[in-house]
N, C-alpha and C. Protein backbone atom coordinates (compact mmCIF):
# COMPACT_ATOMS: atom_id res chain seq x y z
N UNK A 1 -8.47 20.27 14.27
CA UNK A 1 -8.16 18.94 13.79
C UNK A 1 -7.16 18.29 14.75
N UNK A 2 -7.28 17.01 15.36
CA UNK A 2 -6.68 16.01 15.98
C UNK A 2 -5.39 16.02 15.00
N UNK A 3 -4.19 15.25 15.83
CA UNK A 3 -2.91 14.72 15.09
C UNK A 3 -3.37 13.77 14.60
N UNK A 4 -4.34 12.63 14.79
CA UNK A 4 -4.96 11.15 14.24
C UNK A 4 -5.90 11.73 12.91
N UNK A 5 -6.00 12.47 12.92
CA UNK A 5 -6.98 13.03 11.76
C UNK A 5 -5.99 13.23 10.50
N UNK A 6 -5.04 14.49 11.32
CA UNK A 6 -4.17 14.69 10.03
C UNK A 6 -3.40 13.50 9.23
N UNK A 7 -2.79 12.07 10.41
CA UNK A 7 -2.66 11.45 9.54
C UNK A 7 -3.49 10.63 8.98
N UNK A 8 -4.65 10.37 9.70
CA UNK A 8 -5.42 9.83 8.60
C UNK A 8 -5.86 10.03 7.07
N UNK A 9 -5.83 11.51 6.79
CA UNK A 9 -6.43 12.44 5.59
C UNK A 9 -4.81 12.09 5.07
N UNK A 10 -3.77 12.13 5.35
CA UNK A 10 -2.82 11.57 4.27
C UNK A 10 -3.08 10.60 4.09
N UNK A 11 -3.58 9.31 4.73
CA UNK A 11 -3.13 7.86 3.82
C UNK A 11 -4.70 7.99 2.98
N UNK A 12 -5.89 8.99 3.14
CA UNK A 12 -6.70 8.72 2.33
C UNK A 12 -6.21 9.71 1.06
N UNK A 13 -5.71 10.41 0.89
CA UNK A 13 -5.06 10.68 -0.30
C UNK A 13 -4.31 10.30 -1.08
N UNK A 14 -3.96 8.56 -0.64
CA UNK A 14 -3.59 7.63 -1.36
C UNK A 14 -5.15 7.41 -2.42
N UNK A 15 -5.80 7.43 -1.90
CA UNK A 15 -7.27 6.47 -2.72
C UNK A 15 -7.63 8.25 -3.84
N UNK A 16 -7.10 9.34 -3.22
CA UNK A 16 -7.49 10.36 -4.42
C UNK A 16 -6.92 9.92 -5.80
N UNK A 17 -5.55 9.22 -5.28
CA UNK A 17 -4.69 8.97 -6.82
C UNK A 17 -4.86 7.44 -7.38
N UNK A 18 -5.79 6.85 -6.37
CA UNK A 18 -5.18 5.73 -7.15
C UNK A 18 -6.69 5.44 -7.33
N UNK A 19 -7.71 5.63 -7.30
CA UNK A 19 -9.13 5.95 -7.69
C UNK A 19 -9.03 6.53 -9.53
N UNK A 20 -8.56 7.58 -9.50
CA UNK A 20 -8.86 8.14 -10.81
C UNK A 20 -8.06 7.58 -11.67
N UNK A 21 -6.82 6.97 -11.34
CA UNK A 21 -5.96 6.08 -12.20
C UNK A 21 -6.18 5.00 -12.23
N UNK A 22 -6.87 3.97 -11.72
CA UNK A 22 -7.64 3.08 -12.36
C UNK A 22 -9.06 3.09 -13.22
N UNK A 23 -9.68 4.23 -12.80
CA UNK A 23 -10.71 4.23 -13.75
C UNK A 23 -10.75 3.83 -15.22
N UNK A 24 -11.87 2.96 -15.68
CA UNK A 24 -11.68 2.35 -16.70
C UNK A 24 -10.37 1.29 -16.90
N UNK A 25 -9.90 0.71 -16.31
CA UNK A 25 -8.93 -0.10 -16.59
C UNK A 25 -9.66 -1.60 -16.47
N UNK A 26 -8.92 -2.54 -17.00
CA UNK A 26 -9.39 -4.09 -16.86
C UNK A 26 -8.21 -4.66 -16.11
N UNK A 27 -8.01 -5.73 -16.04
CA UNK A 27 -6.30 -6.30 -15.19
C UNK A 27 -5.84 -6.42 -15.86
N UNK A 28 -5.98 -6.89 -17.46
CA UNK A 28 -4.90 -6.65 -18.52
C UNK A 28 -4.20 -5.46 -18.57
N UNK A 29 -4.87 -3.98 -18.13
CA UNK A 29 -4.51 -2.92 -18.35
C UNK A 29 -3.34 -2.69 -17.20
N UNK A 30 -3.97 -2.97 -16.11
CA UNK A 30 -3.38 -3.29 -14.79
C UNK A 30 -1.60 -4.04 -14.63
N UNK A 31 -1.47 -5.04 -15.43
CA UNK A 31 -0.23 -5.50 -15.93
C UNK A 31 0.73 -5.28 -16.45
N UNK A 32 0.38 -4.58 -17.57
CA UNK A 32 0.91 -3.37 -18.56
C UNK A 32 2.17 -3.32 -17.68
N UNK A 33 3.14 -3.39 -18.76
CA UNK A 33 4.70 -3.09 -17.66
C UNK A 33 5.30 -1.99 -19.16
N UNK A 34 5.67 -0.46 -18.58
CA UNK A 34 6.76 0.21 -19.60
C UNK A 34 7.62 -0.63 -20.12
N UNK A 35 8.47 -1.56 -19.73
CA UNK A 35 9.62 -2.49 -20.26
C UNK A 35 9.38 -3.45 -19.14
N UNK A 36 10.30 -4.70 -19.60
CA UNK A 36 10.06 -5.99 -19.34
C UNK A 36 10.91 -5.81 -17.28
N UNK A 37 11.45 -4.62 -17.29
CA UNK A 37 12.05 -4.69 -15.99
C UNK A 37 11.53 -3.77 -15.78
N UNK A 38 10.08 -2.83 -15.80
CA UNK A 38 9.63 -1.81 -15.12
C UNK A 38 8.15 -2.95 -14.20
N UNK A 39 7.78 -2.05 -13.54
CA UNK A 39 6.32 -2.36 -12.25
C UNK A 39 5.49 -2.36 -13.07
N UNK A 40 4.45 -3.26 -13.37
CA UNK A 40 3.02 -2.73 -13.47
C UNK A 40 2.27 -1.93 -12.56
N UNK A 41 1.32 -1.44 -13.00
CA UNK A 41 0.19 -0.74 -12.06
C UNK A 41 -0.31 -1.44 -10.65
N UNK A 42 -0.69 -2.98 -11.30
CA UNK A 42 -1.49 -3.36 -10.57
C UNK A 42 -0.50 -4.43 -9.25
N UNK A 43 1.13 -4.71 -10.13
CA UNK A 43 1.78 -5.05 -8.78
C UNK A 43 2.44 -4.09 -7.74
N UNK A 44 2.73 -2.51 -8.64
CA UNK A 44 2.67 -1.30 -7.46
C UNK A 44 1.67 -1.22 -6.29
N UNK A 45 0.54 -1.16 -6.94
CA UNK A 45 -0.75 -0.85 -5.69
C UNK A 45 -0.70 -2.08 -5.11
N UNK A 46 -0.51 -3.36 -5.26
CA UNK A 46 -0.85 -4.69 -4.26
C UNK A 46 0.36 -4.67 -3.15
N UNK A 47 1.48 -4.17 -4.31
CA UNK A 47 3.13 -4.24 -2.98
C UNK A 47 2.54 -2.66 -1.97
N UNK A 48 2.02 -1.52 -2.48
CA UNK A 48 1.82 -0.45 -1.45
C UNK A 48 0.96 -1.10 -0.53
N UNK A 49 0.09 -1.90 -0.82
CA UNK A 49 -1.20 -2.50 0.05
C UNK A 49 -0.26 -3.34 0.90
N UNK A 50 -0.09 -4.20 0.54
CA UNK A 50 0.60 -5.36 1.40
C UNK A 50 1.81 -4.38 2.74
N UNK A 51 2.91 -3.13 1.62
CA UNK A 51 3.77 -2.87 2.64
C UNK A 51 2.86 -2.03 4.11
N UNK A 52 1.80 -1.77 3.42
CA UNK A 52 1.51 -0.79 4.86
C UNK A 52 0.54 -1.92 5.71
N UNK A 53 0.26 -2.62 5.22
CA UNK A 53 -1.05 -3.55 6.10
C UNK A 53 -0.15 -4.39 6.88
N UNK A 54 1.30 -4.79 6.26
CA UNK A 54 2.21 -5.61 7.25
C UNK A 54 2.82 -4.61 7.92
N UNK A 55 2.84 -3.45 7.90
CA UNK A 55 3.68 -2.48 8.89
C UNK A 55 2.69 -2.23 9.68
N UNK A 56 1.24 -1.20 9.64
CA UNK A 56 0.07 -1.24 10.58
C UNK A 56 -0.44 -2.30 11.40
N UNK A 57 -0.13 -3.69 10.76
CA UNK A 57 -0.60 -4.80 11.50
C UNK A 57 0.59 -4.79 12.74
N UNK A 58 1.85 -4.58 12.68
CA UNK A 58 3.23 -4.86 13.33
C UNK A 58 3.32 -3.83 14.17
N UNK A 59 2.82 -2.51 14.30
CA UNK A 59 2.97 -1.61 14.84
C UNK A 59 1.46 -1.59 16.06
N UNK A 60 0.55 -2.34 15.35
CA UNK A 60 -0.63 -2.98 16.84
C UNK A 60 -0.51 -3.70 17.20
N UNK A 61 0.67 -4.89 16.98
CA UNK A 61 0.65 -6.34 17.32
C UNK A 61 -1.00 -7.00 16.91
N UNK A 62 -1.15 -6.71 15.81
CA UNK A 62 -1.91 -7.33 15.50
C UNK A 62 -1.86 -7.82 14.00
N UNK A 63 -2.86 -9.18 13.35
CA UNK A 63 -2.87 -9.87 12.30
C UNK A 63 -2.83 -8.95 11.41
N UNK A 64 -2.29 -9.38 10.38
CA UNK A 64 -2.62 -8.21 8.80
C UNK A 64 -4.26 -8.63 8.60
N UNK A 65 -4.16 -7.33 8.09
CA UNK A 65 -5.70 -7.56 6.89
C UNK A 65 -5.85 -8.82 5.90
N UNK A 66 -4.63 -8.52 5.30
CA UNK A 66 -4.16 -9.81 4.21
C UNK A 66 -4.92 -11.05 4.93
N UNK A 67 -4.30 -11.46 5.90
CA UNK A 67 -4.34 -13.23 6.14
C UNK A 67 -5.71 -12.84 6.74
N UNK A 68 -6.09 -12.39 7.99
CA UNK A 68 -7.27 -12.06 8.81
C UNK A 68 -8.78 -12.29 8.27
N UNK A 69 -8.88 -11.26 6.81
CA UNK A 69 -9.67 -11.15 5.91
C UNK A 69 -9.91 -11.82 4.91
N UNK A 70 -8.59 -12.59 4.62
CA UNK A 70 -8.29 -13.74 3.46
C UNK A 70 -8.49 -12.92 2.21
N UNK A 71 -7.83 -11.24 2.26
CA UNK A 71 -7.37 -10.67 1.17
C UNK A 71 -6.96 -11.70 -0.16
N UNK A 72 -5.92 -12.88 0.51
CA UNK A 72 -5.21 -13.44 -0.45
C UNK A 72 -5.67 -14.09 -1.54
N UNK A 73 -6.77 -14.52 -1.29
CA UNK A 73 -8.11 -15.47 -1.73
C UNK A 73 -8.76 -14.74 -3.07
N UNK A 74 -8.54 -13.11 -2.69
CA UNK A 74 -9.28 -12.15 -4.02
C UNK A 74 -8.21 -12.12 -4.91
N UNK A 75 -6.96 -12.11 -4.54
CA UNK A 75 -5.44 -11.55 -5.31
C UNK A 75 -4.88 -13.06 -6.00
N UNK A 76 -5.66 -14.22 -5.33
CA UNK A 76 -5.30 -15.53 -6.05
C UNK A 76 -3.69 -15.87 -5.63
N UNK A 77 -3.31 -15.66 -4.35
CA UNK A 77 -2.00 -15.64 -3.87
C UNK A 77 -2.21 -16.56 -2.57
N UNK A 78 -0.81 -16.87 -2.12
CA UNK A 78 -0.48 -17.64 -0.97
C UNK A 78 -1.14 -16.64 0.33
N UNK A 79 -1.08 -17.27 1.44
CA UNK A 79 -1.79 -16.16 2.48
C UNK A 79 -0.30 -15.51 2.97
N UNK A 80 1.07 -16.02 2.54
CA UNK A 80 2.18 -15.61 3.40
C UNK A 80 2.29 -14.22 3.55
N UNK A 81 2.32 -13.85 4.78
CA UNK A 81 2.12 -12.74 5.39
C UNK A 81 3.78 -12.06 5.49
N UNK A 82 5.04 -12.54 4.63
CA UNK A 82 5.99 -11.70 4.66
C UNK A 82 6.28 -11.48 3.14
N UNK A 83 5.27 -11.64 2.42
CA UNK A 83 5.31 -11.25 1.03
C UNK A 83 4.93 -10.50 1.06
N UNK A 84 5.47 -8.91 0.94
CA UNK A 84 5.04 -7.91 0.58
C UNK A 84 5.40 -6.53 -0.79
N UNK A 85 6.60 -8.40 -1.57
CA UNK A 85 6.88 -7.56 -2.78
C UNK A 85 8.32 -6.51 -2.42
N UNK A 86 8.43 -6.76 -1.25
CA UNK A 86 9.86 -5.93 -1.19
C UNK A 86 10.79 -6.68 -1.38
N UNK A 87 11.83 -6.60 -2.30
CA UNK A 87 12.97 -6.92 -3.02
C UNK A 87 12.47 -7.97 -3.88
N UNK A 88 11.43 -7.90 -4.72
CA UNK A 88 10.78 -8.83 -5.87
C UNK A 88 11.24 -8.60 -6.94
N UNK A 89 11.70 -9.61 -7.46
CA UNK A 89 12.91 -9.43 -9.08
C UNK A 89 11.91 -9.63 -10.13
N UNK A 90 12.11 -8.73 -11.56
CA UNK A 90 11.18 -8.66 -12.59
C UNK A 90 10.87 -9.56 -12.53
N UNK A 91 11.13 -10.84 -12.91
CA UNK A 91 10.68 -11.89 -13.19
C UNK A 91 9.26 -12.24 -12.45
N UNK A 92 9.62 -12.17 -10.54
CA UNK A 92 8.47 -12.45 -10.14
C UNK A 92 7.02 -11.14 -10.24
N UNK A 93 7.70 -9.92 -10.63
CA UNK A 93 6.43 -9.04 -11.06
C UNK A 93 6.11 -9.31 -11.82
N UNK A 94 6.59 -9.80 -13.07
CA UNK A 94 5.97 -10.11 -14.31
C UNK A 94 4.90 -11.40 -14.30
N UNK A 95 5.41 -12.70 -13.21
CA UNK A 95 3.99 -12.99 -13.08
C UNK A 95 3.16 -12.60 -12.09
N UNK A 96 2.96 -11.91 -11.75
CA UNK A 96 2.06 -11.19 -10.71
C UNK A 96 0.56 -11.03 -11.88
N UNK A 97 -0.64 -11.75 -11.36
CA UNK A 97 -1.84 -11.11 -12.16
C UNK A 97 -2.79 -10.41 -11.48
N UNK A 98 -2.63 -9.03 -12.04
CA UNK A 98 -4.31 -8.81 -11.22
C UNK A 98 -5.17 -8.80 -10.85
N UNK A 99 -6.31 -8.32 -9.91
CA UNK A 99 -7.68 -9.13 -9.67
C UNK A 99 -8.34 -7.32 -10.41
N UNK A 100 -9.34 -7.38 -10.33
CA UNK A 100 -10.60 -5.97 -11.15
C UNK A 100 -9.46 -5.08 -9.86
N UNK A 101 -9.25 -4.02 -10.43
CA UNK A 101 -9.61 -2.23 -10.02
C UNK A 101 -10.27 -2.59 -8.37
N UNK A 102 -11.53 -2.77 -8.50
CA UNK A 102 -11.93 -2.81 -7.14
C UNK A 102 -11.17 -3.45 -5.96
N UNK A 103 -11.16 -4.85 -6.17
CA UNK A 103 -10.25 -5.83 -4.95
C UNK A 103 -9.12 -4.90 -4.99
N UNK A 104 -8.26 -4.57 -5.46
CA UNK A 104 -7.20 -3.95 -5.23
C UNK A 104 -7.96 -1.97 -3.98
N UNK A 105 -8.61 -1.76 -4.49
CA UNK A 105 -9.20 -0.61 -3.75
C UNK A 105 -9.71 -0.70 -2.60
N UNK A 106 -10.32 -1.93 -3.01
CA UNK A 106 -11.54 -2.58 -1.50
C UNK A 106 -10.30 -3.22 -0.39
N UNK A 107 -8.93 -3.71 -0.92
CA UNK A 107 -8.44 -4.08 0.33
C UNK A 107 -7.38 -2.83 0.59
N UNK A 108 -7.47 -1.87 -0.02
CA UNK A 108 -6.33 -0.56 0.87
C UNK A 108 -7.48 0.39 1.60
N UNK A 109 -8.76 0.63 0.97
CA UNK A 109 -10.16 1.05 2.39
C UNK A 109 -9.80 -0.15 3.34
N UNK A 110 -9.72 -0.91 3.43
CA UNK A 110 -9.81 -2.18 4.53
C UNK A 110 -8.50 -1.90 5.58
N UNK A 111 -7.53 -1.46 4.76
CA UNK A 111 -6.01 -1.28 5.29
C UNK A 111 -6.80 0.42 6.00
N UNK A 112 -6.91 1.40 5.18
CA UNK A 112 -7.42 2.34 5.84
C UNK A 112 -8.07 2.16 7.26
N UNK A 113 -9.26 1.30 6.88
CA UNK A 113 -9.65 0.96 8.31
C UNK A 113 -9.31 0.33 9.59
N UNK A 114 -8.09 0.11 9.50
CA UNK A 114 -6.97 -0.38 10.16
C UNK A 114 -6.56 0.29 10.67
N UNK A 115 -6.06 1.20 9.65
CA UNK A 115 -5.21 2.45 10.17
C UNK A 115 -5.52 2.87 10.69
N UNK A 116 -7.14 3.86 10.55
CA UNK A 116 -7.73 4.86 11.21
C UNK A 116 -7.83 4.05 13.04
N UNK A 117 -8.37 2.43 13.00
CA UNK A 117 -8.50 2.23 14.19
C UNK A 117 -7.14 2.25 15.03
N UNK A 118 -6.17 1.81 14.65
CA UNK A 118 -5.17 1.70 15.10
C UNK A 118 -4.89 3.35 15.96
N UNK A 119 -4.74 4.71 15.13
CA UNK A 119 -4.35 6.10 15.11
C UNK A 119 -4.99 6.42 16.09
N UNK A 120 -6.75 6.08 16.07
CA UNK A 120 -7.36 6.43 17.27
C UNK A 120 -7.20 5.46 19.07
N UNK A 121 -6.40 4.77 18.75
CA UNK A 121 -6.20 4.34 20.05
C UNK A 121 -4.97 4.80 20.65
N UNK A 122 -4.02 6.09 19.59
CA UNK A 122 -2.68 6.13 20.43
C UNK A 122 -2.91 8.29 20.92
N UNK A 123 -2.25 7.57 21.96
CA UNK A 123 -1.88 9.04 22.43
C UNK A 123 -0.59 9.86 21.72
N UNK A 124 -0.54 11.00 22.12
CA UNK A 124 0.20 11.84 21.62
C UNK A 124 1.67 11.38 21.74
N UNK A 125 1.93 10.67 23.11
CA UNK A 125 3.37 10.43 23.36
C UNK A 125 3.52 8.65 23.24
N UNK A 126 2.64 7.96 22.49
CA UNK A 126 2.54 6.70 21.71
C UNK A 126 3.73 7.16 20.69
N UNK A 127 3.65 8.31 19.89
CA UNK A 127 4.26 8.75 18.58
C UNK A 127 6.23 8.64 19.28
N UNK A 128 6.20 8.68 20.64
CA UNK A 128 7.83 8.89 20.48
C UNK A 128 8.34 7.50 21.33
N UNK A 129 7.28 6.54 21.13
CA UNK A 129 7.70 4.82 21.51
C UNK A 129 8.61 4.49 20.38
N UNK A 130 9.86 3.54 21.09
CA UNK A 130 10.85 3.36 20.18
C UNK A 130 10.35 1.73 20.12
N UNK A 131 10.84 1.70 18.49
CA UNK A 131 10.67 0.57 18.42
C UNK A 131 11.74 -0.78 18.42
N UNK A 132 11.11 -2.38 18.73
CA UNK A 132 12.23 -2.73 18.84
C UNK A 132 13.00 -3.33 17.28
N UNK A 133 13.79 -2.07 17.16
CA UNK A 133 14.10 -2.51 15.19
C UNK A 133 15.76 -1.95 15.51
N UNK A 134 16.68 -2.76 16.16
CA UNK A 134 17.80 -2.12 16.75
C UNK A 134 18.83 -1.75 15.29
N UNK A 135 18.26 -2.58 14.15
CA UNK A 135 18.90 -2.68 12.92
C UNK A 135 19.06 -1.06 12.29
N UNK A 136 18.02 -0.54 12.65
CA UNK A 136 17.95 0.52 12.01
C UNK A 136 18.65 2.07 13.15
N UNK A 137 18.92 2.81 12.41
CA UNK A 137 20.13 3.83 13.51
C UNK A 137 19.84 4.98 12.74
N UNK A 138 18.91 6.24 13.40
CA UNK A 138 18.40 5.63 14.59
C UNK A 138 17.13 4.70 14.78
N UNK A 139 17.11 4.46 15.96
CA UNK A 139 16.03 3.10 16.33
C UNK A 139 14.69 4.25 16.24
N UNK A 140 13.98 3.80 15.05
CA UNK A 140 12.64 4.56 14.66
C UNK A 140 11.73 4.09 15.84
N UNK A 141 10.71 5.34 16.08
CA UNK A 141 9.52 5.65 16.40
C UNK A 141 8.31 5.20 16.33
N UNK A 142 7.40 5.24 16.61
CA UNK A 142 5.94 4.69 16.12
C UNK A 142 5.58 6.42 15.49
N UNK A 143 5.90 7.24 15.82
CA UNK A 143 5.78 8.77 14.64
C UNK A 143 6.49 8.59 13.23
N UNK A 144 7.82 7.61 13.86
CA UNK A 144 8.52 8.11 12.77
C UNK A 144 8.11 6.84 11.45
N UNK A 145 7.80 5.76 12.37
CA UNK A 145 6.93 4.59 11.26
C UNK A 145 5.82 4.99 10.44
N UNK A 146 4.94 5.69 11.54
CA UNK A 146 3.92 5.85 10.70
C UNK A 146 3.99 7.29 9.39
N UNK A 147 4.75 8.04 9.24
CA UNK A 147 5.32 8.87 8.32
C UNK A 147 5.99 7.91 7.10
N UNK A 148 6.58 6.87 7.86
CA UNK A 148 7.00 6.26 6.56
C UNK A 148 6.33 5.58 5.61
N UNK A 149 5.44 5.16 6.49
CA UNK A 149 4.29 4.08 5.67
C UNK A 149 3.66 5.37 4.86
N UNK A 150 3.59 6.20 5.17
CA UNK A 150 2.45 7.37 4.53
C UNK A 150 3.43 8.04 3.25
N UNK A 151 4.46 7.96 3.53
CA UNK A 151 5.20 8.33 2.68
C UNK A 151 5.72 7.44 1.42
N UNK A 152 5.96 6.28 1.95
CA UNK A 152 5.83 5.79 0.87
C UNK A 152 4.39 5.06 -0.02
N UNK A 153 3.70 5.37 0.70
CA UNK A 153 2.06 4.97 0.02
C UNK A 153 2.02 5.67 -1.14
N UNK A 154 2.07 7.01 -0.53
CA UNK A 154 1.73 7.83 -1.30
C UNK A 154 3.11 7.95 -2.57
N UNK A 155 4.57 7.91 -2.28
CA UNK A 155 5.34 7.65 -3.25
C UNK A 155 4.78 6.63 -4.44
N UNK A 156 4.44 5.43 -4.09
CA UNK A 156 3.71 4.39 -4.37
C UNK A 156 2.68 4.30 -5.73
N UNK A 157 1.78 5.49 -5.03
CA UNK A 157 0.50 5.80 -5.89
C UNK A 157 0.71 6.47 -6.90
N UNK A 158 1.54 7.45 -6.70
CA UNK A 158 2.49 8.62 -8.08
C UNK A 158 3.06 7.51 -8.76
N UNK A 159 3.70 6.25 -8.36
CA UNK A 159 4.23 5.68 -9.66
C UNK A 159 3.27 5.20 -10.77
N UNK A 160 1.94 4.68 -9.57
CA UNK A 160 1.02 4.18 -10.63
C UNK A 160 0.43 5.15 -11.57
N UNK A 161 -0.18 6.32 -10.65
CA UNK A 161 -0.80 7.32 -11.84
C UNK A 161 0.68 7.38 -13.15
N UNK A 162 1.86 7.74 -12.98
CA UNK A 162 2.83 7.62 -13.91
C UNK A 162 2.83 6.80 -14.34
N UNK A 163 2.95 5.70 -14.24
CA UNK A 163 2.66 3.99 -15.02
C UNK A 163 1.83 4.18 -15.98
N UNK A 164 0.17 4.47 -15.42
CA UNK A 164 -0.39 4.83 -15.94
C UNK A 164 -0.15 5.98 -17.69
N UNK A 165 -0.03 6.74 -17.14
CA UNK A 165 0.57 7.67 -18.60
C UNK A 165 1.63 7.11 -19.53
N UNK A 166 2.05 5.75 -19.03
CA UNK A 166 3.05 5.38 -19.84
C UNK A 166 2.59 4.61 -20.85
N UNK A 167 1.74 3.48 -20.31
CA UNK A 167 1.21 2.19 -20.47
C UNK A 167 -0.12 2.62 -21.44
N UNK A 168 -0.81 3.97 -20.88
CA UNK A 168 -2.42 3.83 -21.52
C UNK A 168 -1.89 5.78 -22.25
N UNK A 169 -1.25 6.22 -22.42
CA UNK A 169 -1.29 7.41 -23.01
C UNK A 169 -1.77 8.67 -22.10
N UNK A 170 -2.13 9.47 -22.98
CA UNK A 170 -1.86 10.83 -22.11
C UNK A 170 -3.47 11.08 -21.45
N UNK A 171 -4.55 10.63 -21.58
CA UNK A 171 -5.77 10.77 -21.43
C UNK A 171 -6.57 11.08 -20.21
N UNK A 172 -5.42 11.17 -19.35
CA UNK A 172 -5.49 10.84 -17.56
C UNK A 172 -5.92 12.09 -16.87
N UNK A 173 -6.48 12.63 -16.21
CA UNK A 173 -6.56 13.70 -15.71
C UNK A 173 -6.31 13.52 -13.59
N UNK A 174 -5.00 13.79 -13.46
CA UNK A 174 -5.00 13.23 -11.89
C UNK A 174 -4.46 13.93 -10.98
């Protein structure tokens, strides 16, 4: 197995968890918030989508999926491409509405396919390019980016399957 492989098979083990935890859901279900200051399901998976498609897009110098594809158009949102839900106060999750289970799935395969193209165009010593992010100490990697995005995807997806058990009961098998 390639290093581009291995990380590829992590960010698709985002779609193992977040496949069986939407099953059967509607976007009402999707909304469902534990308390009036917890995440829904369905604005967890759109902020995991959005954070890695604006980090993968930034790390090829290239467009997000979001605007490119006109993601925004299915999600019923602005096309702004620095909305990605990071530092979003209840208020604005709470109106956040979902689109079906699918659009939410169909645009993180889309982000996948991003990824995967992106992974296969870098070499081994691509992974220890510094990036220019002087804010951060130390000044991260394109290895050490792409671990993060994977890491928190997948952090991401565990909240929803958990959301999940909160919102719809114990019925889940994941």
């Amino acid at each position: 197995m390639e290093w581009q492989e291995l990380i590829a098979d992590g960010f698709s083990r985002v779609l193992e968890v977040l496949e069986p935890a939407f099953d059967g859901l509607t976007p009402a279900d999707l909304d469902l918030r534990p308390n009036e200051q917890a995440n829904s399901m369905g604005w967890t998976a759109w902020h995991l989508c959005r954070g890695a498609d604006a980090q993968i897009a930034a790390l090829m110098g290239a467009n997000q999926v979001w605007t490119e594809k006109a993601w925004f158009t299915k999600f019923k949102m602005p096309p702004d491409p620095d909305n990605t839900g990071y530092g979003a106060s209840s208020e604005e999750v709470g109106k956040f509405r979902s689109p079906e289970p699918a659009v939410i799935l169909g645009y993180y395969r889309e982000i996948m396919a991003h990824t995967k193209k992106y992974l296969s165009s870098l070499g081994l010593s691509d992974l220890d390019r510094k990036l220019d992010e002087t804010w951060f100490q130390p000044v991260p990697t394109v290895g050490i980016r792409l671990v993060s995005i994977l890491a928190d995807s997948l952090e991401h997806a565990g909240e929803i399957a958990y959301i999940r058990g909160l919102v719809k009961g114990n019925g889940w098998q994941g």
